[in-house]
Protein backbone atom coordinates (compact mmCIF):
# COMPACT_ATOMS: atom_id res chain seq x y z
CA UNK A 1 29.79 -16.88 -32.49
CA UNK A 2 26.46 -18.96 -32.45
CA UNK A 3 25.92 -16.72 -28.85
CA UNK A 4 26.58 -13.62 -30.56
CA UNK A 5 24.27 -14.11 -33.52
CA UNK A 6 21.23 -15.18 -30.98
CA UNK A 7 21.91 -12.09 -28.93
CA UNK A 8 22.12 -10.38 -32.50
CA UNK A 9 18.18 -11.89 -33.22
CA UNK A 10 16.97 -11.40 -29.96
CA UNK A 11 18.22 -8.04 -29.84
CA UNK A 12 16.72 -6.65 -32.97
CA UNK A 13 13.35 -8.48 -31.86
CA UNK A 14 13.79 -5.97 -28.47
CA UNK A 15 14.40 -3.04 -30.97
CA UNK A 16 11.07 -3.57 -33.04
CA UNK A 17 8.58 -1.05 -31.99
CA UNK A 18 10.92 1.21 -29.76
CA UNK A 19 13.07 3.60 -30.03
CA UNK A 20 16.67 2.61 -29.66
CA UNK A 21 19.86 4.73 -30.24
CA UNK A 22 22.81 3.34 -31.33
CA UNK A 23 26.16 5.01 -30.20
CA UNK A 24 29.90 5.40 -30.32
CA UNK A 25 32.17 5.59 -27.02
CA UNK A 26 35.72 6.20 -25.73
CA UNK A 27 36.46 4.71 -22.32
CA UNK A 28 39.91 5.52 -20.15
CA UNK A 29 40.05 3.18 -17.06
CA UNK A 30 42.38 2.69 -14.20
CA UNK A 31 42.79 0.35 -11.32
CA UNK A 32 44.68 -2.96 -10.18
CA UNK A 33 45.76 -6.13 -11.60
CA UNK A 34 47.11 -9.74 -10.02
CA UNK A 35 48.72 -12.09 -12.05
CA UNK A 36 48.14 -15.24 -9.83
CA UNK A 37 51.11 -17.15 -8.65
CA UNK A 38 52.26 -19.19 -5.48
CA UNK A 39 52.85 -16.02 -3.21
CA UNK A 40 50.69 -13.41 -1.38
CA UNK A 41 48.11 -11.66 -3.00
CA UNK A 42 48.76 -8.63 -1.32
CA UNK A 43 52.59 -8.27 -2.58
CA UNK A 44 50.81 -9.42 -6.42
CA UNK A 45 49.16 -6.02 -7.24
CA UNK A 46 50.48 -3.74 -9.20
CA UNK A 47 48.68 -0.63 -11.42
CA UNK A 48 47.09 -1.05 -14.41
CA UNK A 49 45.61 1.19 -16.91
CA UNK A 50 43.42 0.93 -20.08
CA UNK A 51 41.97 3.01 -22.99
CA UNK A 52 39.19 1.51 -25.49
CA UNK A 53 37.32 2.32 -28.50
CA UNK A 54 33.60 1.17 -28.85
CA UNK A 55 30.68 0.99 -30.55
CA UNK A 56 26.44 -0.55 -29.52
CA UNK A 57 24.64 -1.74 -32.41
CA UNK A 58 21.53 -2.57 -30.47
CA UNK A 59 20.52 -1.64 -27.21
CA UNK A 60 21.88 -5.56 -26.77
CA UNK A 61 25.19 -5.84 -28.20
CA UNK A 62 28.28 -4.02 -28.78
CA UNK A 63 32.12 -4.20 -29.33
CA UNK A 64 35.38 -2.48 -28.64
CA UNK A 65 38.93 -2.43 -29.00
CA UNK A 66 40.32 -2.63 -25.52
CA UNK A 67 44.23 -1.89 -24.87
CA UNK A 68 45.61 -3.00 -20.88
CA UNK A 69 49.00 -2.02 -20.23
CA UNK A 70 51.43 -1.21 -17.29
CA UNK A 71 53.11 -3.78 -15.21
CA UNK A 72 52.92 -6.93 -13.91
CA UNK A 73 54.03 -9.10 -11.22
CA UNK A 74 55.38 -12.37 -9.83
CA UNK A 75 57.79 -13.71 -7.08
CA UNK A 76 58.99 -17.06 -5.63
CA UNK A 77 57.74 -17.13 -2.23
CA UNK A 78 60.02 -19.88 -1.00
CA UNK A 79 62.86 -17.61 -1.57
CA UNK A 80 61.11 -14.43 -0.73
CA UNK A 81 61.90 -12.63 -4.20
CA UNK A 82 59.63 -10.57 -6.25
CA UNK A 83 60.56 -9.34 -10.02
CA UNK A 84 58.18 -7.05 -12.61
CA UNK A 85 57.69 -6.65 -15.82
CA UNK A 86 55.82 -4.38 -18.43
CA UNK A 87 53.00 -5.69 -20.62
CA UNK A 88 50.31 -4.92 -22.83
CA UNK A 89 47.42 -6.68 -24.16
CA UNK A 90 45.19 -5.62 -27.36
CA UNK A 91 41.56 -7.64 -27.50
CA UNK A 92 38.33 -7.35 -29.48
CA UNK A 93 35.72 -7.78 -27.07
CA UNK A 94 31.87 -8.75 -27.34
CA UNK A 95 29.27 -6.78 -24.65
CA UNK A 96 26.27 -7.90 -23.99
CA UNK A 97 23.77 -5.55 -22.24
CA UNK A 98 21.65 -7.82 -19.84
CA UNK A 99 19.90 -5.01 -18.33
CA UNK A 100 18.70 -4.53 -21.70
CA UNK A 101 18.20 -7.67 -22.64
CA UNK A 102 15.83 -8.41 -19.91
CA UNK A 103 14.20 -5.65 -18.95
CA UNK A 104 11.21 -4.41 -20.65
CA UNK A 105 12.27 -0.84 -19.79
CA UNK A 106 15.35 1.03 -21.28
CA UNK A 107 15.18 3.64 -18.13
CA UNK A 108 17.49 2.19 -15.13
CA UNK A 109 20.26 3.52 -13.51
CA UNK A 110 22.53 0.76 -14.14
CA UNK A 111 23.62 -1.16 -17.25
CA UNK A 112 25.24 -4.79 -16.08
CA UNK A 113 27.62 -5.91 -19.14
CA UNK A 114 29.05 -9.34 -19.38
CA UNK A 115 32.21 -9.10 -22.07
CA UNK A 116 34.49 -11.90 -23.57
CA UNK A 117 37.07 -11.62 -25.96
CA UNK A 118 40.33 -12.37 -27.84
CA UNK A 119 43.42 -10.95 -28.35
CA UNK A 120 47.46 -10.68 -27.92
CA UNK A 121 49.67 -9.72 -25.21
CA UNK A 122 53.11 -8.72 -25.39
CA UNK A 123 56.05 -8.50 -22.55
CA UNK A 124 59.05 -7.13 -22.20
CA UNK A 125 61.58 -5.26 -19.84
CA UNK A 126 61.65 -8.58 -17.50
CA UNK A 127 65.08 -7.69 -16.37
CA UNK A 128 64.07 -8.13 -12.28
CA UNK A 129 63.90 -11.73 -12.67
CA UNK A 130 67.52 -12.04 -14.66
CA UNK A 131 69.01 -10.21 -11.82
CA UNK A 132 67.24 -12.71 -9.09
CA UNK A 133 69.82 -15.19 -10.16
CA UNK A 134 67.65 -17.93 -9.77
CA UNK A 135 69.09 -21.05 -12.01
CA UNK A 136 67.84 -21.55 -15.79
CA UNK A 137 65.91 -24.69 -15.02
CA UNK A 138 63.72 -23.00 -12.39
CA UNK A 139 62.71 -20.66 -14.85
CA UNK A 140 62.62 -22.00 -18.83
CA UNK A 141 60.55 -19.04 -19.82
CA UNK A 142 62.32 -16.25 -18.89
CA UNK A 143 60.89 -14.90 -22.44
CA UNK A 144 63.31 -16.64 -24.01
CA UNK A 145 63.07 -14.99 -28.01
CA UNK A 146 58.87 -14.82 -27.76
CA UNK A 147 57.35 -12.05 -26.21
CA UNK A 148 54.34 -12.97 -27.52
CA UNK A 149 51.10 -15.26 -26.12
CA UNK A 150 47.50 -15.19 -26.65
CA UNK A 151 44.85 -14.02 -24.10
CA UNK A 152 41.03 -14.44 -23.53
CA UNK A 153 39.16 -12.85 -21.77
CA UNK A 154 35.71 -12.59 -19.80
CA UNK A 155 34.67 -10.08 -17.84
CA UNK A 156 31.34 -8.27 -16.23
CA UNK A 157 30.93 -4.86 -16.07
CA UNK A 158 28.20 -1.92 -13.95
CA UNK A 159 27.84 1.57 -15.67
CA UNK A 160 26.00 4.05 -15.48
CA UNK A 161 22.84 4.28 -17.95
CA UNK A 162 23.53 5.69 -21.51
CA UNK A 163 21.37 8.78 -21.58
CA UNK A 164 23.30 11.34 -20.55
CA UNK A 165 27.23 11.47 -22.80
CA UNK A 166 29.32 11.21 -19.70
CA UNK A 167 29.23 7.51 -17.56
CA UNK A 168 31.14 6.08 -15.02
CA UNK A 169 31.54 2.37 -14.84
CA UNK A 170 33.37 -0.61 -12.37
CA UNK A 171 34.96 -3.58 -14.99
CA UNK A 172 36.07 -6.76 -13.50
CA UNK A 173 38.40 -9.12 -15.97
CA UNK A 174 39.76 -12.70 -15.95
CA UNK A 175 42.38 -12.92 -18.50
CA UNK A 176 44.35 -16.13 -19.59
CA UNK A 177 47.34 -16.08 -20.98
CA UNK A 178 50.21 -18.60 -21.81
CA UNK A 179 52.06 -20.15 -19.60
CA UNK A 180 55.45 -17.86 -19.95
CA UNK A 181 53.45 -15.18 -19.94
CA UNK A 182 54.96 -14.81 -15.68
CA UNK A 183 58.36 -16.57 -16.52
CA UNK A 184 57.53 -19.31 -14.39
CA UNK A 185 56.18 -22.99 -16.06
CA UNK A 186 53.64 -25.28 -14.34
CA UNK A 187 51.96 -26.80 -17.53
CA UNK A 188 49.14 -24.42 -17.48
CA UNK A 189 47.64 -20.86 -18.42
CA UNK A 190 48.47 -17.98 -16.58
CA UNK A 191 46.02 -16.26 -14.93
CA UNK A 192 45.75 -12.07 -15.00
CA UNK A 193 42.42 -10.46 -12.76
CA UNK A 194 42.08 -6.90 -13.20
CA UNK A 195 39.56 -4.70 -11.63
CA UNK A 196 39.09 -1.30 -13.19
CA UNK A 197 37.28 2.20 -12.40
CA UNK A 198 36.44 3.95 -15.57
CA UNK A 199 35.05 6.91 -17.48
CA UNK A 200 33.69 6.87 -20.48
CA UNK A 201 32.04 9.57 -23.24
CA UNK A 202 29.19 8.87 -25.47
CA UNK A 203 29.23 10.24 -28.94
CA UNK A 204 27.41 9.65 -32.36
CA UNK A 205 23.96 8.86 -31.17
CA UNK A 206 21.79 7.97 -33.98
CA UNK A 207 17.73 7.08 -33.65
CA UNK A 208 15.78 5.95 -35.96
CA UNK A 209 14.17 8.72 -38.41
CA UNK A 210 10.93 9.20 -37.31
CA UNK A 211 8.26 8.27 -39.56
CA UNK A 212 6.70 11.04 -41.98
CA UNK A 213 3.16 12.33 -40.35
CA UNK A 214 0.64 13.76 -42.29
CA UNK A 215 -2.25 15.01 -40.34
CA UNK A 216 -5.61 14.20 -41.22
CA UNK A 217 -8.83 16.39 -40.00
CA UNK A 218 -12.43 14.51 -39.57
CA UNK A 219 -15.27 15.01 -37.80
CA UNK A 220 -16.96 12.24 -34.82
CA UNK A 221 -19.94 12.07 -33.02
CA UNK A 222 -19.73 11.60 -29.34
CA UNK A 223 -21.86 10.85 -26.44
CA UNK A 224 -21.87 13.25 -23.66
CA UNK A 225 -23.68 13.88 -20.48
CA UNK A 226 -25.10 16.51 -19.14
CA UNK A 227 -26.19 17.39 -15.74
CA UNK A 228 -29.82 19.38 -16.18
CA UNK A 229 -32.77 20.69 -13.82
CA UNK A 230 -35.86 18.55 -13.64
CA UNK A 231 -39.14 19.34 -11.83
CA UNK A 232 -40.52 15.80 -10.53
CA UNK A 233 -42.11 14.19 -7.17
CA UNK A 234 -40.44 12.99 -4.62
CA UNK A 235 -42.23 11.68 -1.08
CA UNK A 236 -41.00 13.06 1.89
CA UNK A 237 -41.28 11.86 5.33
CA UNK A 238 -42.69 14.72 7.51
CA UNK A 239 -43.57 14.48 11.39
CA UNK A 240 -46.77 15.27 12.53
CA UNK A 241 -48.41 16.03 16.05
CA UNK A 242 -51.07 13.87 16.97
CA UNK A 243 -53.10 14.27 20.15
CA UNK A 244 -54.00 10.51 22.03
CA UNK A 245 -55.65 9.43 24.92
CA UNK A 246 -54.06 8.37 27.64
CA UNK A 247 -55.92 6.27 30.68
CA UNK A 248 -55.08 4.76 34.33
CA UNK A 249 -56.98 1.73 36.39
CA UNK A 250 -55.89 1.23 39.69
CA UNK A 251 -57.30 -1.04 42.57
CA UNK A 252 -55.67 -0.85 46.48
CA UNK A 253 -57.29 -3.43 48.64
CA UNK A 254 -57.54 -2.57 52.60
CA UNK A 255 -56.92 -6.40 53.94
CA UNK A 256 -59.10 -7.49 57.40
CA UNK A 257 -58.52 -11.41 55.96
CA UNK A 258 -56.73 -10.85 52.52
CA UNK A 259 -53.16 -11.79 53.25
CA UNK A 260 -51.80 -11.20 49.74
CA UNK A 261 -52.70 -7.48 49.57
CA UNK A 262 -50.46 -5.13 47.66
CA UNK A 263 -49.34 -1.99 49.67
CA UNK A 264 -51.03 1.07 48.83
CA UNK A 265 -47.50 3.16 48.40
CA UNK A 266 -46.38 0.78 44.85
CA UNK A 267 -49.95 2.10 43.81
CA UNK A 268 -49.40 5.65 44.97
CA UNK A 269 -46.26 5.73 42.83
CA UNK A 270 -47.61 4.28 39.26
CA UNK A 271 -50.31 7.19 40.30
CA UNK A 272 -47.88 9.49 40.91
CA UNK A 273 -45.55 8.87 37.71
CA UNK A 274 -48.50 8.89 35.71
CA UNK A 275 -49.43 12.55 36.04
CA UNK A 276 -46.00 13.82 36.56
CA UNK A 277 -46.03 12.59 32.91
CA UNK A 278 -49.47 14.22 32.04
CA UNK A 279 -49.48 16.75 33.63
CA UNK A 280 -53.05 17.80 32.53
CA UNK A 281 -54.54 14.70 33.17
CA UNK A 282 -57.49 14.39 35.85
CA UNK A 283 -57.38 11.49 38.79
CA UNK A 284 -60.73 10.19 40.70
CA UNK A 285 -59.79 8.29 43.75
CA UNK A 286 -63.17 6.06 44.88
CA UNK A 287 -63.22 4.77 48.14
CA UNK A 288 -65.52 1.89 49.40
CA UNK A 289 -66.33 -0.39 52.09
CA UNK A 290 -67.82 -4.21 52.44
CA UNK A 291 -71.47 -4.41 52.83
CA UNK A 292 -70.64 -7.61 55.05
CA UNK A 293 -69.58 -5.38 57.89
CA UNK A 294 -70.14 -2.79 60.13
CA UNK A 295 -73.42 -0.53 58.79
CA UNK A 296 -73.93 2.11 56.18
CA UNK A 297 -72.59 5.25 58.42
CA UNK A 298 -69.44 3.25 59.94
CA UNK A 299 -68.95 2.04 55.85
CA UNK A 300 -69.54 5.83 54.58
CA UNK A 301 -66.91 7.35 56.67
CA UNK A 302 -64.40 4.65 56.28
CA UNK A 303 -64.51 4.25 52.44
CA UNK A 304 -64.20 8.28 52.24
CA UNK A 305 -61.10 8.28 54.57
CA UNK A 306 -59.43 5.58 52.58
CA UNK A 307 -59.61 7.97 49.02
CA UNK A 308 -58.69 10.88 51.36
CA UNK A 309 -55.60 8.90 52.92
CA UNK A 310 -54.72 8.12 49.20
CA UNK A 311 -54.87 11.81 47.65
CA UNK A 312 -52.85 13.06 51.08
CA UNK A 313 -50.02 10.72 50.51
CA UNK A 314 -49.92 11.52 46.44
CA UNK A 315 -50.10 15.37 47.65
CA UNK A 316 -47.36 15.23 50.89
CA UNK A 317 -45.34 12.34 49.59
CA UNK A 318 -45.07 12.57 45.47
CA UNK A 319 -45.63 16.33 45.11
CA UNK A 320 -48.86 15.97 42.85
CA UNK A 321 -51.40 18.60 42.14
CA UNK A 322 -54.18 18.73 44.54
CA UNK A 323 -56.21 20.33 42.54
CA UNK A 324 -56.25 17.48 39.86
CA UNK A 325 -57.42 15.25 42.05
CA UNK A 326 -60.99 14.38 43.16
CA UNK A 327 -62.23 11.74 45.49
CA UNK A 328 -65.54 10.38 46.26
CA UNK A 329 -66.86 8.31 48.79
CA UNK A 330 -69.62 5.28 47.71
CA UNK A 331 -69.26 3.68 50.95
CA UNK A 332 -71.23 0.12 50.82
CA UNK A 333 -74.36 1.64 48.68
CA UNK A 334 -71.87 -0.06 45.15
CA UNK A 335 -70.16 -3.01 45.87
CA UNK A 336 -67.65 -3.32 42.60
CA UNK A 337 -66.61 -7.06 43.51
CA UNK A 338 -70.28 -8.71 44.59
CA UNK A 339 -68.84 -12.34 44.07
CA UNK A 340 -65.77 -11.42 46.78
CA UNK A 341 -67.25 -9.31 50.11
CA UNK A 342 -64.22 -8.41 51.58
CA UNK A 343 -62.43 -6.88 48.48
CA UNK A 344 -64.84 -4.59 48.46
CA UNK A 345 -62.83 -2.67 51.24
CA UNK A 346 -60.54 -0.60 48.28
CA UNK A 347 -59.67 2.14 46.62
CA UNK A 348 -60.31 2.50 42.71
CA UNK A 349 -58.42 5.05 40.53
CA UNK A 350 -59.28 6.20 37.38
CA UNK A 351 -57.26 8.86 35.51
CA UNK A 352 -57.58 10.21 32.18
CA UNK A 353 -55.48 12.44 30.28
CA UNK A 354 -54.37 14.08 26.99
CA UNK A 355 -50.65 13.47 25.55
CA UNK A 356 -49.10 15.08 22.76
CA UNK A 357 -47.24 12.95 20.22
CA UNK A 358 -45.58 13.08 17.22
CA UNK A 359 -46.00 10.50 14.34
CA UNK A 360 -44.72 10.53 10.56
CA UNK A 361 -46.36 10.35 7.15
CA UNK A 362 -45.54 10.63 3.72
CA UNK A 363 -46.05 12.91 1.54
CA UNK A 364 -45.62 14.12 -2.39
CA UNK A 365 -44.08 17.23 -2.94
CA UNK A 366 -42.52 18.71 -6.18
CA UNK A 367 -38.86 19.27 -5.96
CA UNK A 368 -35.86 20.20 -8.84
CA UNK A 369 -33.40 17.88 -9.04
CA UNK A 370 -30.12 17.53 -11.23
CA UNK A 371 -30.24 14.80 -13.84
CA UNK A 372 -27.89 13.70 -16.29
CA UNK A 373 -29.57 13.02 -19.58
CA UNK A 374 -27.76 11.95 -22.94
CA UNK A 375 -26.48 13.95 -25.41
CA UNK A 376 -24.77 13.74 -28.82
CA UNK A 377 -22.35 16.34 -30.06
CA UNK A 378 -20.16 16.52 -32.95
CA UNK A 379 -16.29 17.19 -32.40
CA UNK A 380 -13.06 18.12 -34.89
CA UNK A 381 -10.01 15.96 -34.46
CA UNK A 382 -6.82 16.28 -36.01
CA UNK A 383 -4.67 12.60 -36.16
């Protein structure tokens, strides 16, 4: 009782501020029962068959008249001898709803229901065990002039949700009894397990009465945005085409005593890259010659056939254009290194050129874009 009256509380605390609908029900079940003895369980069960009346007063808690009935049985297994017997039990059972109870939620597929309750069973028709002819003293309780013992129960049951009127459940029972409830005395209950496939219908649902609305019109003021056109500046980064400069300095040295000379083809092929790359650009190969040898004439020629030698091999070897190329001759009349005689014997190339490149600046420029600006607008509601 103190259980049931905390369910009871906690129940109608679940109830307060939902919906809940309470409901009547009518439940025929079926299945198997074992009254538990010394002897096989297998050659225990026999058919069993119930039919209840019910009613939920909260989504928790409920109650129903249950009636079991059909046939029971029992045996001694020493002698190999089985006798049955009819029974039936009325109880008043208490259901609790745990699904309900915990979960926040009334939508699940499953209710689980743990039951326990009271009641009286009655036997009779225990003829089987008279004609066994087993002596008096082996069984004192053969009914004798009582048919009648008491019987608790507790039990767990699965069943379909309530929201539709037909469900389906699966009831599992422990029932105890007295002890001539099987004929045979050991000082203790008997115990009765039935398990039980069932169908119930739902009737009488009835939800609370929903609370009288009376709409009511008023006005607000919200704050909205809006996306609108606006005219502003904005810098852009734009490229631009610039014209440089672009320049080459090259020295070859023609070695009598200068050991660490570069060779004249590594020069020949910066040259060469360098106007493949602009191709506009002009190239003046100077030749000269050592004032410390030889005499003006000898120097002439051979400071003229060094720049020739230099714009041949650009021409035959790297495919440049002749015709961008000019050479001179200053034989030993300049001497470009007076502090070192004998690197005066080179070849000097200048080229110049003209390169277009492209380089970006930023600029202002007026442009419509979408802003969202504030706005406040007035708006009917109805609550």
């Amino acid at each position: 009782m103190t259980l049931a009256a905390t369910l009871l509380l906690s129940s109608s605390a679940i109830a307060q501020g939902q919906e809940w609908k309470s409901f009547s029900f009518v439940e025929a079940q079926g299945g198997l029962q074992l009254t538990s003895t010394n002897a096989p369980m297998d050659k225990l069960f026999t058919p069993t068959a119930a039919l209840s009346l019910g009613h939920y007063f909260t989504p928790v808690v409920g109650a129903r008249l249950h009636v079991n009935a059909w046939q029971s049985k029992s045996g001694f297994v020493g002698l190999d001898q089985y006798y049955k017997w009819k029974y039936v039990t009325p109880d008043l059972d208490l259901m609790v709803n745990l699904s309900n109870l915990f979960c926040s939620s009334q939508s699940h597929a499953l209710n689980v229901i743990l039951l326990g309750g009271v009641g009286l069973n009655y036997a009779w028709d225990n003829d089987e065990l008279a004609d066994l002819g087993i002596a008096p003293k082996r069984i004192p309780l053969a009914w004798e002039d009582n048919h009648l013992s008491h019987n608790l129960r507790a039990g767990l049951r699965l069943e379909t949700n309530q929201s539709k009127p037909l469900g389906l459940s699966l009831e599992l029972n422990a029932n105890s009894l007295d002890d001539r409830f099987n004929s045979k005395v050991n000082d203790q209950d008997d115990w009765q397990f039935t398990a039980m496939l069932g169908l119930t219908y739902r009737f009488g649902y009835k939800g609370k009465k929903p609370a009288v609305h009376i709409p009511v019109t008023r006005e607000i003021e919200e704050t909205v945005w809006e996306e609108v056109p606006v005219k502003e500046m904005v810098k852009e980064r734009r490229p631009i085409q610039k014209t440089e400069a672009v320049k080459l300095h090259k020295e070859v040295f023609y070695a009598i005593r200068i050991s660490d000379n570069v060779d004249p083809s590594v020069i020949q092929k910066e040259v060469a890259q360098f106007m493949k790359e602009n191709p506009t650009s002009k190239v003046m190969i100077v030749g000269y010659a050592d004032k410390g040898t030889g005499n003006a004439r000898l120097n002439e020629m051979y400071a003229r056939k060094r720049a020739e030698t230099f714009k041949k091999d650009l021409i035959e070897k790297h495919g440049c254009n002749a015709d961008n190329i000019v050479i001179d001759s200053k034989g030993d009349t300049v001497q470009p290194f007076p502090e070192d005689n004998d690197k005066n014997r080179c070849v000097i190339i200048d080229a110049e050129g003209k390169r277009q490149v492209t380089d970006y600046e930023e600029v202002e420029v007026e442009k419509t874009v979408m802003k969202k600006v504030e706005k406040k607008v007035k708006r009917t509601i109805t609550e």
